[in-house]
PDB file of N, CA and C in Angstrom:
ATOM      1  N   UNK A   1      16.396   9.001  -2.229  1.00  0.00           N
ATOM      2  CA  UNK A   1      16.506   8.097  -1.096  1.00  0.00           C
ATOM      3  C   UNK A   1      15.367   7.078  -1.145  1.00  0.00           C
ATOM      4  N   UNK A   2      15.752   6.136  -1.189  1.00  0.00           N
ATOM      5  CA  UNK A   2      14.902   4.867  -1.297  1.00  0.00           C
ATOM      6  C   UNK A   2      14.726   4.468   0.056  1.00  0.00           C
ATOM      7  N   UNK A   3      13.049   4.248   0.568  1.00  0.00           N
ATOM      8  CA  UNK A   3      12.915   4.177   1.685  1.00  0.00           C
ATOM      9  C   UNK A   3      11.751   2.474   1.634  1.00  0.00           C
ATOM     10  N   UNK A   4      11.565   1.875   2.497  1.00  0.00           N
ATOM     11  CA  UNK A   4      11.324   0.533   2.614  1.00  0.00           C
ATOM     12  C   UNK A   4      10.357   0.672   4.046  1.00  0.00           C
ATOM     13  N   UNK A   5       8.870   0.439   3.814  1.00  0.00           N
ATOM     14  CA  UNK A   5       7.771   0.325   4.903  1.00  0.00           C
ATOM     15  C   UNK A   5       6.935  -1.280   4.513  1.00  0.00           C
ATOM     16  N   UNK A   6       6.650  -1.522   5.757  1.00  0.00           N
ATOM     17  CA  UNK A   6       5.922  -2.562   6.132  1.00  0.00           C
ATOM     18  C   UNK A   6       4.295  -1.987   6.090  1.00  0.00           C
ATOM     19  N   UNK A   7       3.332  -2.370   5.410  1.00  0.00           N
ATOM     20  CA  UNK A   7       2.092  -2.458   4.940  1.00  0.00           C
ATOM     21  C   UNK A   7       1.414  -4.143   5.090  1.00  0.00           C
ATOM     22  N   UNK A   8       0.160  -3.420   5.923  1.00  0.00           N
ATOM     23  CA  UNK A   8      -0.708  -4.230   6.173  1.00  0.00           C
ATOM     24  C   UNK A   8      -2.158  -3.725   5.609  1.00  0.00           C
ATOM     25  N   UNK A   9      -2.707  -4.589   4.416  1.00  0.00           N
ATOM     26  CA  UNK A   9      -4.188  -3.895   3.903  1.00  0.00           C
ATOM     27  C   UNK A   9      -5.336  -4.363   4.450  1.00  0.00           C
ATOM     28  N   UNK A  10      -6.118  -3.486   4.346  1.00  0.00           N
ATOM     29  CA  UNK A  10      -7.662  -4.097   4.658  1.00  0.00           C
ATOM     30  C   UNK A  10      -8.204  -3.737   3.701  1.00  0.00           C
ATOM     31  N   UNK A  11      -8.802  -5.204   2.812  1.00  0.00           N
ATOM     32  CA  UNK A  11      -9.208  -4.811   1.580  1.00  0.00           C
ATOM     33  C   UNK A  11     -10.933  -4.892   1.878  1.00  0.00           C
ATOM     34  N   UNK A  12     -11.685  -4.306   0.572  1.00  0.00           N
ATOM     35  CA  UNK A  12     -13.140  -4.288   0.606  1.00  0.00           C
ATOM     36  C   UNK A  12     -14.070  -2.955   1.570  1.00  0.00           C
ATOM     37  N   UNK A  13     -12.573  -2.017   2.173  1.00  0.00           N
ATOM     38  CA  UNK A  13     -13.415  -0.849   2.895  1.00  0.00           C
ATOM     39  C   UNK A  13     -14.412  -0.401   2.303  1.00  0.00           C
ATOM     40  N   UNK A  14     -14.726   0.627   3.476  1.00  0.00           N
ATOM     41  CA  UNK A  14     -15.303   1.661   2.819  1.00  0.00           C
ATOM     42  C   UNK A  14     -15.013   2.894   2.081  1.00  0.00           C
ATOM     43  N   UNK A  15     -13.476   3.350   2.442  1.00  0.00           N
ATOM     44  CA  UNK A  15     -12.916   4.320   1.706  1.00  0.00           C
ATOM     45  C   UNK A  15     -11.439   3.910   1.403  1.00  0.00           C
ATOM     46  N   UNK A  16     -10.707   4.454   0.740  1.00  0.00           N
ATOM     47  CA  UNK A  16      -9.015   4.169   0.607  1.00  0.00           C
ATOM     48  C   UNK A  16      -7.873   5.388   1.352  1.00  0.00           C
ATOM     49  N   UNK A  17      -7.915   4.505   2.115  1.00  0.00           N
ATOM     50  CA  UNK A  17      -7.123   5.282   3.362  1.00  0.00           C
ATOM     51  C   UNK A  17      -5.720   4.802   4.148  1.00  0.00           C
ATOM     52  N   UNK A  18      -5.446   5.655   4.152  1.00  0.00           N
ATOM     53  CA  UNK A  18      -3.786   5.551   5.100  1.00  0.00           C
ATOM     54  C   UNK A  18      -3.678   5.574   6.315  1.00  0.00           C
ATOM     55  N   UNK A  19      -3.006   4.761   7.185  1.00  0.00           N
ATOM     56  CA  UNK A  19      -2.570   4.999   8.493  1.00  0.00           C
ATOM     57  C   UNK A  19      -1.566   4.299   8.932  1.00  0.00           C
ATOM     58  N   UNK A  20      -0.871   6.073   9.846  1.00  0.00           N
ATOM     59  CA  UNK A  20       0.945   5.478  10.149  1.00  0.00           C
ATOM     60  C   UNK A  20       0.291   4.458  11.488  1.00  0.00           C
ATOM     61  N   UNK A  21       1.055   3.410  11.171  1.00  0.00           N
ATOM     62  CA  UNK A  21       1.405   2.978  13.116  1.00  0.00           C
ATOM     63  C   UNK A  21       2.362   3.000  13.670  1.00  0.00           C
ATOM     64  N   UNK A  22       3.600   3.121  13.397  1.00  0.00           N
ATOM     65  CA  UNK A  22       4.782   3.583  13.670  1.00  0.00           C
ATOM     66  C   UNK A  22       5.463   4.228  12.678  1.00  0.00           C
ATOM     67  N   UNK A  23       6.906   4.733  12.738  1.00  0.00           N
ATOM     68  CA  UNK A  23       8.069   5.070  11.749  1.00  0.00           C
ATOM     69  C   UNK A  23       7.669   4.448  10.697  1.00  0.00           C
ATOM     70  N   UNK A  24       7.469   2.652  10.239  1.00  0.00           N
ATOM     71  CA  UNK A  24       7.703   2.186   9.298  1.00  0.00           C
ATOM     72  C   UNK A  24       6.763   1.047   8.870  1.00  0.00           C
ATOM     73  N   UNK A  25       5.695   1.495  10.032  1.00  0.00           N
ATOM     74  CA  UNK A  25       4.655   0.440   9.595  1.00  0.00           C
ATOM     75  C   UNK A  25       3.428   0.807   9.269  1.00  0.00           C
ATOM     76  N   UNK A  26       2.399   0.717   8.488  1.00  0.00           N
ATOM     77  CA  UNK A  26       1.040   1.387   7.538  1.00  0.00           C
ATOM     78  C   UNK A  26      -0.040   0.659   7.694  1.00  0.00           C
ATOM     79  N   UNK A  27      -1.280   0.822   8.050  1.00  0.00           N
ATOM     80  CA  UNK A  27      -2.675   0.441   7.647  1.00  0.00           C
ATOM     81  C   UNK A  27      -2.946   0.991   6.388  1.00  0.00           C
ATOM     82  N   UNK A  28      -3.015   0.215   5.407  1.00  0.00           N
ATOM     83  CA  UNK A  28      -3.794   0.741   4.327  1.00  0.00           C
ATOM     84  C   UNK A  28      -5.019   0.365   3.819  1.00  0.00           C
ATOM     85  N   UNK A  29      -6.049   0.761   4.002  1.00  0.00           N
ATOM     86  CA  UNK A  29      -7.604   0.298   3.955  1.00  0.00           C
ATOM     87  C   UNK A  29      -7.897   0.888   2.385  1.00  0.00           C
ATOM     88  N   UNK A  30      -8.471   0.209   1.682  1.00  0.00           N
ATOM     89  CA  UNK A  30      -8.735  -0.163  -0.149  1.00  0.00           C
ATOM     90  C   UNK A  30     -10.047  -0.707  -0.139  1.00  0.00           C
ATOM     91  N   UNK A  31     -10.770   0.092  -0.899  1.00  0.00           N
ATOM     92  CA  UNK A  31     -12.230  -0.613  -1.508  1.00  0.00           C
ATOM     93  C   UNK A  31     -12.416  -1.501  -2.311  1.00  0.00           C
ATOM     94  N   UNK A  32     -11.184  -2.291  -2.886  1.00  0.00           N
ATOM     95  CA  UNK A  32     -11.202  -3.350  -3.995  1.00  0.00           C
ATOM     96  C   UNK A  32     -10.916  -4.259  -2.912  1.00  0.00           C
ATOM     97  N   UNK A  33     -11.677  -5.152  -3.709  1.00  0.00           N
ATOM     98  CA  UNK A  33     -11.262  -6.404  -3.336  1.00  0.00           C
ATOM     99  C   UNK A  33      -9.942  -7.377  -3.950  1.00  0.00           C
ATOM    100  N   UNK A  34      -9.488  -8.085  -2.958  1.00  0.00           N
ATOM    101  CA  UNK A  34      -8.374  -8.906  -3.322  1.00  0.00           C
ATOM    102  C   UNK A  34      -8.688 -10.068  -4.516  1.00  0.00           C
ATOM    103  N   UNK A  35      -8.882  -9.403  -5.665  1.00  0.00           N
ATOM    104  CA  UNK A  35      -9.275 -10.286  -6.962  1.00  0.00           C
ATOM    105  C   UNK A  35      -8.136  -9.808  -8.158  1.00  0.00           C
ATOM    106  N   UNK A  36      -7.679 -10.758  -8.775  1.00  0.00           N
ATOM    107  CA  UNK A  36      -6.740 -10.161 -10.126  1.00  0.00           C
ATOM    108  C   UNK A  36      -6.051  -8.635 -10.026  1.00  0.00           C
ATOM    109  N   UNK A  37      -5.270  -8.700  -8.516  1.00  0.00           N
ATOM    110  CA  UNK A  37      -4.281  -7.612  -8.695  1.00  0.00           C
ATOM    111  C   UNK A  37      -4.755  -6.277  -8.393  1.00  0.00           C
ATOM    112  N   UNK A  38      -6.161  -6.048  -8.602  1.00  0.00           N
ATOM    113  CA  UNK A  38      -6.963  -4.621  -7.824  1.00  0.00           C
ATOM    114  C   UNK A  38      -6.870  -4.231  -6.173  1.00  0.00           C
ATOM    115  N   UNK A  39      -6.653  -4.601  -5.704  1.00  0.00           N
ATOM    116  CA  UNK A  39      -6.426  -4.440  -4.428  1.00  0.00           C
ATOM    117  C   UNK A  39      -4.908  -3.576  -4.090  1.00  0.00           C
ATOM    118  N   UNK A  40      -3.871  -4.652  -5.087  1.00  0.00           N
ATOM    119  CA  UNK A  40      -2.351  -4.148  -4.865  1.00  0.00           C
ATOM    120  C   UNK A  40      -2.616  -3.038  -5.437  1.00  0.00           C
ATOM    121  N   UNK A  41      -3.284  -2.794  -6.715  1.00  0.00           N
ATOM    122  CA  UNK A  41      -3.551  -1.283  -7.615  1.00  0.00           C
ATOM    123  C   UNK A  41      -3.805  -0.251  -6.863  1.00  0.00           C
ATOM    124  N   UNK A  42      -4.844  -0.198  -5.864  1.00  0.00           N
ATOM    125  CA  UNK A  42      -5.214   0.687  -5.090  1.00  0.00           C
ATOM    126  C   UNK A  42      -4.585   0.961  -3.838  1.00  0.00           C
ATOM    127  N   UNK A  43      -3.529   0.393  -3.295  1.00  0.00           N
ATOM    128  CA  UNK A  43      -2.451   0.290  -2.397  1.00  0.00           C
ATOM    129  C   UNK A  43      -0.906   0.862  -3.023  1.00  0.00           C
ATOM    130  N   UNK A  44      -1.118   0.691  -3.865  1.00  0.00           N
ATOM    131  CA  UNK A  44      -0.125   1.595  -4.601  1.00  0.00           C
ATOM    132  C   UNK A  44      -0.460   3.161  -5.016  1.00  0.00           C
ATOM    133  N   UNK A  45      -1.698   3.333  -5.492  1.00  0.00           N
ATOM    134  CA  UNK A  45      -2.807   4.397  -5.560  1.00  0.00           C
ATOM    135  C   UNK A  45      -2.447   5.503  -4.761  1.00  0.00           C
ATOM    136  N   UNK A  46      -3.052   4.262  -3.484  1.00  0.00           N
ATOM    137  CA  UNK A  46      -3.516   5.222  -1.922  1.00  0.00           C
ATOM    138  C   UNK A  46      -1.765   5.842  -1.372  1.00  0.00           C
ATOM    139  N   UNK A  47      -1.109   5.083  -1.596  1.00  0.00           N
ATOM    140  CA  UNK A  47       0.515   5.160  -0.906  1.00  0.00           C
ATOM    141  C   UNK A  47       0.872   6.647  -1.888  1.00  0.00           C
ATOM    142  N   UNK A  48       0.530   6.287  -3.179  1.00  0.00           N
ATOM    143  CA  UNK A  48       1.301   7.550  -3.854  1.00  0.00           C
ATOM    144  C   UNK A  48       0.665   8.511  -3.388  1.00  0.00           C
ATOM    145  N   UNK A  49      -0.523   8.530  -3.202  1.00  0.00           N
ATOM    146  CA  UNK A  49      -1.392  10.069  -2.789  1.00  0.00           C
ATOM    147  C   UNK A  49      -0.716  10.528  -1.464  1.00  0.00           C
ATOM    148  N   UNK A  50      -0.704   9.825  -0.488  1.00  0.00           N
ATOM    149  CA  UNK A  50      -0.051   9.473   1.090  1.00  0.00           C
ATOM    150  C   UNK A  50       1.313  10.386   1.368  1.00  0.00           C
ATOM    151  N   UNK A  51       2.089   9.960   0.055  1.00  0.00           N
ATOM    152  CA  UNK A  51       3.518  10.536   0.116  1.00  0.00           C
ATOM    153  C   UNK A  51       4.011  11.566  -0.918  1.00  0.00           C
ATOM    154  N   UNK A  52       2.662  11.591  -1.793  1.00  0.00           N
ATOM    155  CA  UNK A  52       3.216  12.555  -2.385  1.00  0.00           C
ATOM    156  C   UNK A  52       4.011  12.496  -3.834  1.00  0.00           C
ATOM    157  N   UNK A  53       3.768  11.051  -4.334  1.00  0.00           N
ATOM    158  CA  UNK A  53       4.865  10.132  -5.449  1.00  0.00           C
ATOM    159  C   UNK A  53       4.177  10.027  -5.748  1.00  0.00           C
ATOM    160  N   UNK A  54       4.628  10.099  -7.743  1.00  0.00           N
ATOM    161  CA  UNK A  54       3.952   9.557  -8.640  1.00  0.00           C
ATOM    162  C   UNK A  54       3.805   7.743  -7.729  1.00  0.00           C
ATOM    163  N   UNK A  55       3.002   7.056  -8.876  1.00  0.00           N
ATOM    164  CA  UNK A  55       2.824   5.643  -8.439  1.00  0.00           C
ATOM    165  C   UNK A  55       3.824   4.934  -9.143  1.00  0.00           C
ATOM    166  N   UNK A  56       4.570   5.424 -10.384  1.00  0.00           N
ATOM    167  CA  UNK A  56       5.457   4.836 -10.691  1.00  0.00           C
ATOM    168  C   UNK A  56       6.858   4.577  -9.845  1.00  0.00           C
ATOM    169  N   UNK A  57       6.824   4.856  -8.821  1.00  0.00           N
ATOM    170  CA  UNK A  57       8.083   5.170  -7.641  1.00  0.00           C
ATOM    171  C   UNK A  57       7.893   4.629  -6.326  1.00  0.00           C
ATOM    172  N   UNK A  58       6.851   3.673  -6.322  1.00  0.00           N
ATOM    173  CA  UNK A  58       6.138   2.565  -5.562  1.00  0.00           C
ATOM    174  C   UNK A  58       6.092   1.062  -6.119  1.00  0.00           C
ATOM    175  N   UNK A  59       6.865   0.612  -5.373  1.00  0.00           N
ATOM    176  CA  UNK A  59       6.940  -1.025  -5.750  1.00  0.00           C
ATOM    177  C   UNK A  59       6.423  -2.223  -4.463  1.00  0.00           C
ATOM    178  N   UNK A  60       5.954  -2.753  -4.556  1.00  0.00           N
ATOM    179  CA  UNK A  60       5.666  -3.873  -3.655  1.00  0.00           C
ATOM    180  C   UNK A  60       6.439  -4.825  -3.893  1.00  0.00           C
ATOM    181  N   UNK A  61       7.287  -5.016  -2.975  1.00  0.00           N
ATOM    182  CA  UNK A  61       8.458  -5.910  -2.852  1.00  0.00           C
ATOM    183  C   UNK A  61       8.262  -7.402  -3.070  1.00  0.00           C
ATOM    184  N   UNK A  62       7.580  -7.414  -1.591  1.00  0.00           N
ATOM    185  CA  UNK A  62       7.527  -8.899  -1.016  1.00  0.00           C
ATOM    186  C   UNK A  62       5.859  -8.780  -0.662  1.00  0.00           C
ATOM    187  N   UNK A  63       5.232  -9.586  -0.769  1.00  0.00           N
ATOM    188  CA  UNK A  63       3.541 -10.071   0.010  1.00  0.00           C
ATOM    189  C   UNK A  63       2.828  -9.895  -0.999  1.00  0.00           C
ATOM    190  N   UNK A  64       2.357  -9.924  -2.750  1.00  0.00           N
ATOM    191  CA  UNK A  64       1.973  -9.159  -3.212  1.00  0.00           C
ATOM    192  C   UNK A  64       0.421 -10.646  -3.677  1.00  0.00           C
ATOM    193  N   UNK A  65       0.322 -11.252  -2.482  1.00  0.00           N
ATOM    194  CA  UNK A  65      -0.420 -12.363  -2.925  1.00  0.00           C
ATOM    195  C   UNK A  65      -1.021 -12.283  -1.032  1.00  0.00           C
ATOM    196  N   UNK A  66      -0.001 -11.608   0.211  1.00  0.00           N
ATOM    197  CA  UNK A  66      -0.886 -11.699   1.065  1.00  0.00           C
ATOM    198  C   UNK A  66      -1.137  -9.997   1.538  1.00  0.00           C
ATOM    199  N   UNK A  67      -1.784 -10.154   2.604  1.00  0.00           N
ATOM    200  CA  UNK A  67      -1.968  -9.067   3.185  1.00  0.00           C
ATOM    201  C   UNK A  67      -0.974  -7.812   3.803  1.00  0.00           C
ATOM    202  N   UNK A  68       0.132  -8.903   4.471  1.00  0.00           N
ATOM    203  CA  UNK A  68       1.156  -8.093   5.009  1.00  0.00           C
ATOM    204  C   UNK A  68       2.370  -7.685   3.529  1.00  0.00           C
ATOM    205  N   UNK A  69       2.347  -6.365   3.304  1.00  0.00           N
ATOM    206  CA  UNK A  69       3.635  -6.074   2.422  1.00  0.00           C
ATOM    207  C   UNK A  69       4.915  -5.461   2.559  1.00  0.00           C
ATOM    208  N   UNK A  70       5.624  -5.449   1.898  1.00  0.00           N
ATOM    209  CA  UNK A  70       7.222  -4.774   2.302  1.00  0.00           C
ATOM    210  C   UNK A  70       7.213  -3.808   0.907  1.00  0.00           C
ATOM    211  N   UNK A  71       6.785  -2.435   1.333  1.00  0.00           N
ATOM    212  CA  UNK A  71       6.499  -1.912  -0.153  1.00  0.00           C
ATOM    213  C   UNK A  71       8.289  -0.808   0.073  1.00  0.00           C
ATOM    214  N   UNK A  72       8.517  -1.020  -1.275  1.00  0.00           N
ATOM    215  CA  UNK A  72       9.713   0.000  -1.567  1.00  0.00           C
ATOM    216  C   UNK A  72       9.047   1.626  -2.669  1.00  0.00           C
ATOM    217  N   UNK A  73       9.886   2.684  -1.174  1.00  0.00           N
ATOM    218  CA  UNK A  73       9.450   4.233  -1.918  1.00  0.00           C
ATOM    219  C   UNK A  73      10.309   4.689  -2.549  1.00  0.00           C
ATOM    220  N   UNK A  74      10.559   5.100  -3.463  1.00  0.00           N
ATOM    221  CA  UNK A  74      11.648   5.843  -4.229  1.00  0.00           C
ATOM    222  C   UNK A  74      11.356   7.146  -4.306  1.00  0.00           C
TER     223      UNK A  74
END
């Protein structure tokens, strides 16, 4: 079952962390910074640890240049 959440990051934390805010929407806080693609790396990272999925079964759909994302779970 392929499931589809709305992600919002805060990049440059202090730790890499998850949080639900509703059914289908995520805080995901990342210690990289938004430079050459490290940021999405660790948002994909943090999500697989989160749910339990390899990271290969995590895609970032749509936003992968802003903050707000539409990530797809497989």
């Amino acid at each position: 079952m392929t499931m589809k959440i709305s992600v919002r990051v805060r990049t440059n934390a202090r730790k890499n962390e998850v949080q639900q805010l509703d059914e289908t929407r995520f805080l995901v806080s990342v210690t990289a910074p938004p430079v050459q693609g490290r940021a999405n790396e660790k948002v994909i990272e943090a999500l697989a640890e989160y749910f339990h999925k390899p990271k290969r079964s995590i895609t970032i759909v749509r936003g992968r240049a802003t903050r707000e994302k539409i990530v797809e779970i497989d």
